[in-house]
C-alpha atoms as a PDB file:
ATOM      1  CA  UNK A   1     100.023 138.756 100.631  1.00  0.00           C
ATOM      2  CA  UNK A   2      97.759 135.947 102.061  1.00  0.00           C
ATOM      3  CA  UNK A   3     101.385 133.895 103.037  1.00  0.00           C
ATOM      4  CA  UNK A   4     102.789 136.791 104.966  1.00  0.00           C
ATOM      5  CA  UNK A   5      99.800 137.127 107.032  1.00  0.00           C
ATOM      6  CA  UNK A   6     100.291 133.568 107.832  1.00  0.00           C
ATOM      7  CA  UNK A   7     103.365 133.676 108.661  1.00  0.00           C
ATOM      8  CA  UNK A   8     102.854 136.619 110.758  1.00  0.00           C
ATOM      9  CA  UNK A   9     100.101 134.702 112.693  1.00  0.00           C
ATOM     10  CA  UNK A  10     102.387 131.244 112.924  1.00  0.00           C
ATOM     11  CA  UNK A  11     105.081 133.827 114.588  1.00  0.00           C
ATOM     12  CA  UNK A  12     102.836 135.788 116.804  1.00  0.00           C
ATOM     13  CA  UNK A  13     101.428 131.965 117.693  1.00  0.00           C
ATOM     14  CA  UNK A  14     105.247 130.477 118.778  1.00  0.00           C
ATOM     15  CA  UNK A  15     105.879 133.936 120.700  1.00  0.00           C
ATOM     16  CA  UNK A  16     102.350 133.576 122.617  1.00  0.00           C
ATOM     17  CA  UNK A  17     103.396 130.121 123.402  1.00  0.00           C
ATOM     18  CA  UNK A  18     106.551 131.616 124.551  1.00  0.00           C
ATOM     19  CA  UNK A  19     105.468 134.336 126.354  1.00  0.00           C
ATOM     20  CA  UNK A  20     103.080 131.854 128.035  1.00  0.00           C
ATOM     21  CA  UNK A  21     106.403 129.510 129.194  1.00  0.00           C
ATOM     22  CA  UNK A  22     108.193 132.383 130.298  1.00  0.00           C
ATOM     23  CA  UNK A  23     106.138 134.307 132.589  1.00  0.00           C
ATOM     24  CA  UNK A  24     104.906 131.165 133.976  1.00  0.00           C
ATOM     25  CA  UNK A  25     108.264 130.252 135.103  1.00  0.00           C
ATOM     26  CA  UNK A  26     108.778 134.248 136.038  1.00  0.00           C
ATOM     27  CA  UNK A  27     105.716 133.791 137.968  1.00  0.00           C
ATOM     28  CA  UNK A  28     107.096 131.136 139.897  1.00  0.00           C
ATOM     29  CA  UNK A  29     110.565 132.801 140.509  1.00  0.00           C
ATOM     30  CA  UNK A  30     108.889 135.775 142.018  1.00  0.00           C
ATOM     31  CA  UNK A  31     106.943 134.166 144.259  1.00  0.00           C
ATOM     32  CA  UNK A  32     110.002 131.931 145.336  1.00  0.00           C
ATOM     33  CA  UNK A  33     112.415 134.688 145.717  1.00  0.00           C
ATOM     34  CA  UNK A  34     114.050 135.460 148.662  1.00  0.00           C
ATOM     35  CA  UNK A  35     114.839 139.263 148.854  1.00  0.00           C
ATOM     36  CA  UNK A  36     117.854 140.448 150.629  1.00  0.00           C
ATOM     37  CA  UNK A  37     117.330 142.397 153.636  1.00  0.00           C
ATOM     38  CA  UNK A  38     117.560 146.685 153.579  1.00  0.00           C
ATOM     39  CA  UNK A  39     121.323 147.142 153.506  1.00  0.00           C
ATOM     40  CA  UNK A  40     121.976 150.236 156.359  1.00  0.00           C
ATOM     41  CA  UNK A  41     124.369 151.490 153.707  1.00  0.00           C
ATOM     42  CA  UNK A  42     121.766 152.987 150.922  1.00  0.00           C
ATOM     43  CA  UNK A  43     120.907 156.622 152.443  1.00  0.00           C
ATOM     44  CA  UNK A  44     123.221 156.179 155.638  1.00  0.00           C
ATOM     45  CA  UNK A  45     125.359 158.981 154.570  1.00  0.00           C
ATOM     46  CA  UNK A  46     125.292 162.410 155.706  1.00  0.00           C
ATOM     47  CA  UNK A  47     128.301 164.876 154.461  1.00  0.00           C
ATOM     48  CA  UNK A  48     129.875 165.833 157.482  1.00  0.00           C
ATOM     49  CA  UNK A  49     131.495 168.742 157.566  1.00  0.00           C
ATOM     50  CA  UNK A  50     135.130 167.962 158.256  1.00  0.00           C
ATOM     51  CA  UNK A  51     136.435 166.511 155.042  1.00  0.00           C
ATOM     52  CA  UNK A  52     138.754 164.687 157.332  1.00  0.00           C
ATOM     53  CA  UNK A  53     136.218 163.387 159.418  1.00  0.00           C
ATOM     54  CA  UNK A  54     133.836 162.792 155.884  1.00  0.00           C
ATOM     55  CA  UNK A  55     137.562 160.223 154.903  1.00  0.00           C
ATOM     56  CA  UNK A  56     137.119 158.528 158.698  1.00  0.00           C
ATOM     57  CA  UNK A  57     133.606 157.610 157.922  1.00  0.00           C
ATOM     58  CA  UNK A  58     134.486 156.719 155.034  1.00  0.00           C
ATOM     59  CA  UNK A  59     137.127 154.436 155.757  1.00  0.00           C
ATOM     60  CA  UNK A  60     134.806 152.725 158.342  1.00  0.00           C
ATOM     61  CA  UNK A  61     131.558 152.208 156.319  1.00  0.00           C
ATOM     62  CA  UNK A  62     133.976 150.931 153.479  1.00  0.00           C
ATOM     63  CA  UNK A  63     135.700 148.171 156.164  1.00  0.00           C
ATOM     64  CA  UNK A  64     131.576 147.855 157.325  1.00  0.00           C
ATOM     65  CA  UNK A  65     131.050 146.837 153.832  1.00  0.00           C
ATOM     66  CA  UNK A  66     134.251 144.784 153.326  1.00  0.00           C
ATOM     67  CA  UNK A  67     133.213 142.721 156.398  1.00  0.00           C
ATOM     68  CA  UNK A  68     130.191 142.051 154.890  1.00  0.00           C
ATOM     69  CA  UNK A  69     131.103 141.150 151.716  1.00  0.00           C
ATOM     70  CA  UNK A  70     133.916 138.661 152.927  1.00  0.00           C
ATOM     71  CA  UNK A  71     130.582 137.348 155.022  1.00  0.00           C
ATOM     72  CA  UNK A  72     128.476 136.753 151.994  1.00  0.00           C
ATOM     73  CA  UNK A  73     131.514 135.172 149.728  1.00  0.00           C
ATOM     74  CA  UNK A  74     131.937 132.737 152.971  1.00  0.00           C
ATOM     75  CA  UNK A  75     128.136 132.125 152.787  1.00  0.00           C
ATOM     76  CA  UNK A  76     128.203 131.792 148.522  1.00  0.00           C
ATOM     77  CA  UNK A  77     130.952 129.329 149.400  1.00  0.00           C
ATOM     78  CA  UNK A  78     129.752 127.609 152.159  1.00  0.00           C
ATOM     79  CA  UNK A  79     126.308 126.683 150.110  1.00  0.00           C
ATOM     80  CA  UNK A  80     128.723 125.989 146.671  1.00  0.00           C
ATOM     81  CA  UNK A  81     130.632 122.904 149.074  1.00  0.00           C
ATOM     82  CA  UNK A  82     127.145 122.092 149.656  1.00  0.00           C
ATOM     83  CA  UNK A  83     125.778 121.482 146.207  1.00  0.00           C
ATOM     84  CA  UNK A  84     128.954 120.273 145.065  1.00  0.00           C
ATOM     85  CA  UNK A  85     128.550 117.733 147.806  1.00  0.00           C
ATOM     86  CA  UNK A  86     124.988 116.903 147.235  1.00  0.00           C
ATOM     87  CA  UNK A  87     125.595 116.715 143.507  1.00  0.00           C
ATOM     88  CA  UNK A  88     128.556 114.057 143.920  1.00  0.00           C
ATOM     89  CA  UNK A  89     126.058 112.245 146.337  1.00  0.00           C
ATOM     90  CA  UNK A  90     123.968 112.013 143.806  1.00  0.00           C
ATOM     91  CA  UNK A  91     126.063 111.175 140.636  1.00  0.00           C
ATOM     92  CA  UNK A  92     127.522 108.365 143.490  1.00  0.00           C
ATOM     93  CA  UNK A  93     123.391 107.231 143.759  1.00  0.00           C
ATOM     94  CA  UNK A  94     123.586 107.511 139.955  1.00  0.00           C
ATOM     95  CA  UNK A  95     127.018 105.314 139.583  1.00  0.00           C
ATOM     96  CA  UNK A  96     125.317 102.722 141.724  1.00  0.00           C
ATOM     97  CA  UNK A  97     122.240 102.170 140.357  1.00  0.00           C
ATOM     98  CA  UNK A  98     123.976 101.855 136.878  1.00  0.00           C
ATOM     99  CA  UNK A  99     126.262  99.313 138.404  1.00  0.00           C
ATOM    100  CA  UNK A 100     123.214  97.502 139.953  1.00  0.00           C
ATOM    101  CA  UNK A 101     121.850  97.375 136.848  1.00  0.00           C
ATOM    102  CA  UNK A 102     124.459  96.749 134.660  1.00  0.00           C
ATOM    103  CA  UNK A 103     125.262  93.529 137.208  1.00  0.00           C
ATOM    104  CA  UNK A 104     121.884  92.600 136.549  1.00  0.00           C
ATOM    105  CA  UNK A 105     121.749  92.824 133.238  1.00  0.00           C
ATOM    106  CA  UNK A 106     125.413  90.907 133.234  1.00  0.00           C
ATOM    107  CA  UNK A 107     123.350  87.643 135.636  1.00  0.00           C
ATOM    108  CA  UNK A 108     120.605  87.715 133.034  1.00  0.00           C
ATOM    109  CA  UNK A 109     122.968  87.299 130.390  1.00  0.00           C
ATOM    110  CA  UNK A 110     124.444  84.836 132.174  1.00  0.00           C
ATOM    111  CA  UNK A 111     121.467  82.832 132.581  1.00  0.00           C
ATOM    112  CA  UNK A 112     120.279  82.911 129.167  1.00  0.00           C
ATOM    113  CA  UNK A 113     123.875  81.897 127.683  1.00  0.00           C
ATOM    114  CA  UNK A 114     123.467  78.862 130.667  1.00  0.00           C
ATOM    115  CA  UNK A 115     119.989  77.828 128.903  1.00  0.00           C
ATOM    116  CA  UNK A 116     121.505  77.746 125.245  1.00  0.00           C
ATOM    117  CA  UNK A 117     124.458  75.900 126.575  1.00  0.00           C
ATOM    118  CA  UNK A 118     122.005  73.149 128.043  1.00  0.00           C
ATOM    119  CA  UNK A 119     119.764  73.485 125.118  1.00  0.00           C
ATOM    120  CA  UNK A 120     122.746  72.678 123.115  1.00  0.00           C
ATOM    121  CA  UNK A 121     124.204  70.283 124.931  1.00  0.00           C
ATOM    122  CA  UNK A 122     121.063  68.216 124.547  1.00  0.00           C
ATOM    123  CA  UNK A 123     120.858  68.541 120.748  1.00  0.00           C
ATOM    124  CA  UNK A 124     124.280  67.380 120.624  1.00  0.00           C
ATOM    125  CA  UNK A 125     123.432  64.243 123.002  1.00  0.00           C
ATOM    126  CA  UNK A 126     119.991  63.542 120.628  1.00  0.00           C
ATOM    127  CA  UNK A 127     122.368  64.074 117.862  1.00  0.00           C
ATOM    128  CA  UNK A 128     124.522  61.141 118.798  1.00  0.00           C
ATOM    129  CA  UNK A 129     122.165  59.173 119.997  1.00  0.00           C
ATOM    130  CA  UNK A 130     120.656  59.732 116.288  1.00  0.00           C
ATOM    131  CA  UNK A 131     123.940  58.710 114.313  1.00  0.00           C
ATOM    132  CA  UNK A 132     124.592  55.753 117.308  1.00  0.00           C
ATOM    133  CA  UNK A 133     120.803  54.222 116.045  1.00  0.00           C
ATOM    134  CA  UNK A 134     121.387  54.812 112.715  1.00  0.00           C
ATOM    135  CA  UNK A 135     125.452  53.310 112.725  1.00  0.00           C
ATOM    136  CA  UNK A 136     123.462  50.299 114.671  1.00  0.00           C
ATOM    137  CA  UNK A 137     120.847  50.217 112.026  1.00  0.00           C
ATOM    138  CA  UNK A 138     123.147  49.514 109.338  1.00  0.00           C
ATOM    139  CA  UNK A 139     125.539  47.150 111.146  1.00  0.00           C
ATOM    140  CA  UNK A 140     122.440  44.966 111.398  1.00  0.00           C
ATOM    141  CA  UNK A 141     121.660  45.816 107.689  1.00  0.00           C
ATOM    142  CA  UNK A 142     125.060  45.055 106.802  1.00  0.00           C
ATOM    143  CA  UNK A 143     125.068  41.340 109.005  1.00  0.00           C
ATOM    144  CA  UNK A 144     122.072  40.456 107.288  1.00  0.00           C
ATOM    145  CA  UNK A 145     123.398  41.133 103.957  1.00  0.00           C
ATOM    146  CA  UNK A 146     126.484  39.252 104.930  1.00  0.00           C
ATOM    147  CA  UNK A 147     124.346  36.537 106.009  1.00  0.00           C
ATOM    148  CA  UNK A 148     122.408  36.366 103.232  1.00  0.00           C
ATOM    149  CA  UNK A 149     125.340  36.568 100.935  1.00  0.00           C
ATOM    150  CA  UNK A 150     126.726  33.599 103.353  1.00  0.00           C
ATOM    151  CA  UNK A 151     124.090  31.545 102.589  1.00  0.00           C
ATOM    152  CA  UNK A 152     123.786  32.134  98.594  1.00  0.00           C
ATOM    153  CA  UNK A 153     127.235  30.970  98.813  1.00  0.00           C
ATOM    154  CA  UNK A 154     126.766  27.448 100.742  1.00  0.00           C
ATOM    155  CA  UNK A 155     123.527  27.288  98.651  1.00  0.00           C
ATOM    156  CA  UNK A 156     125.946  27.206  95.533  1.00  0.00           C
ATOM    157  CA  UNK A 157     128.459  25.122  97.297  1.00  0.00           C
ATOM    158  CA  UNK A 158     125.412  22.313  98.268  1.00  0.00           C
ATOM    159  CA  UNK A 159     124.691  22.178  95.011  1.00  0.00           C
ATOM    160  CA  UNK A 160     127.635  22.364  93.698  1.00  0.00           C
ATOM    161  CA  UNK A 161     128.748  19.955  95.718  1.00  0.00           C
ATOM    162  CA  UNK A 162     125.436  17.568  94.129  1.00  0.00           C
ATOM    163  CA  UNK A 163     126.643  18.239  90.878  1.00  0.00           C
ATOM    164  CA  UNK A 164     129.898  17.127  91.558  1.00  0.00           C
ATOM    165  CA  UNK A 165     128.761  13.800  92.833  1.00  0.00           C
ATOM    166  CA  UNK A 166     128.125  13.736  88.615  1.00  0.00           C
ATOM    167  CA  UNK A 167     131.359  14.673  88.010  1.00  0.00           C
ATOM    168  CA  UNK A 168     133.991  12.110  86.794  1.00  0.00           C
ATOM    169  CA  UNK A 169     137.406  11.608  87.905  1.00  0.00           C
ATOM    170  CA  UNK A 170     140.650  12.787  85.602  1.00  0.00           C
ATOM    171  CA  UNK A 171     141.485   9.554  85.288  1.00  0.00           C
ATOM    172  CA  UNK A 172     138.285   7.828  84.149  1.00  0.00           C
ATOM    173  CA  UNK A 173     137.560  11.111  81.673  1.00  0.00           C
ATOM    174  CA  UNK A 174     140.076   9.938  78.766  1.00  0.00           C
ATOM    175  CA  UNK A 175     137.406   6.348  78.800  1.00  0.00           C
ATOM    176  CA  UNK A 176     134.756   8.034  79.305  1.00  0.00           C
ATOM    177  CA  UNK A 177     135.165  10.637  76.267  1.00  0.00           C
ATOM    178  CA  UNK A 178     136.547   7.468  74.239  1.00  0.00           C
ATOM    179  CA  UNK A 179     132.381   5.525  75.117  1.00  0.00           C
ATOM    180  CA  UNK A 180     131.006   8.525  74.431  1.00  0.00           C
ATOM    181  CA  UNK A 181     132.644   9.109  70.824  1.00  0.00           C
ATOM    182  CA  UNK A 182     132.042   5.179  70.309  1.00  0.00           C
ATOM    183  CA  UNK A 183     128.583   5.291  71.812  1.00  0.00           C
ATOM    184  CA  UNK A 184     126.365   7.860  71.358  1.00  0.00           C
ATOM    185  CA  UNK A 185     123.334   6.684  72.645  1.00  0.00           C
ATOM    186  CA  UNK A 186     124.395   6.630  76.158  1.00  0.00           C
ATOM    187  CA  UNK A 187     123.872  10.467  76.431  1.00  0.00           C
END
């Protein structure tokens, strides 16, 4: 019982609110309105008493109303060309500012993909110039190991070269194994 009364009220509460939208908006038709003027046709007739003179009048208030009517239809169409015409104007307006914008939207694009590409470009330059000190880094690395190595080697030649002033000859070896066997206190 208690949920049909509330849904009663929420209903009366959305047609209030209706009622209120409505006859605000009927309020400002009828103010707005333009009436037509009094047409001379409504009580303009009078039965004469000639029914062929009741067809002649007739005939003439019905071309009357004819010419009147064609008038209006000119009018309805006259003002029809003229919203038609304002309405392209303004879906023309419309196109134009979307275009504007869209161009605008196109240079800003534009300008941001410019930015990255310079952004990038200068990674790619510190990049290189990266791997070119590094690449320099180890050709020095690797000279001065080769230099080292360079002089190990005419460290072991030197002395080499002091050991071999020990050294005997092929020829004097066969004598001097012979002393040595006979001798051994020379060693």
């Amino acid at each position: 019982m208690a949920t049909a009364s509330i849904r009663s009220a929420v209903c009366t509460g959305r047609r209030f609110f209706s009622y209120i939208a409505n006859s605000s908006h009927n309020n400002t038709h009828k103010n707005t309105h333009k009436f037509l003027e009094h047409n001379s046709f409504i009580g303009s007739w009078k039965a004469p008493k000639n029914p062929k003179e009741a067809e002649a009048k007739l005939t003439r208030l019905r071309r009357v109303y004819a010419k009147q009517v064609k008038e209006v239809r000119k009018e309805y169409i006259r003002e029809m060309e003229l919203m038609r015409i304002e309405k392209q104007r303004q879906d023309e307006a419309r196109k134009d500012a979307i275009r504007v914008a869209n161009e605008e939207r196109k240079k800003l694009k534009a300008e941001v993909a410019k930015a990255r590409a310079e952004e990038r470009k200068i990674a790619e330059e510190e990049f290189c110039q990266m791997l070119l000190k590094e690449r320099k880094e180890k050709l020095e690395y690797w000279r001065m190991v080769q230099q080292k190595l360079g002089e190990k080697k005419k460290e072991k030649n030197e002395l080499l070269r002091k050991q071999s002033s020990l050294w005997i000859d092929e020829g004097r070896l066969k004598e001097r194994i012979q002393e040595a066997m006979i001798d051994t206190k020379l060693f």
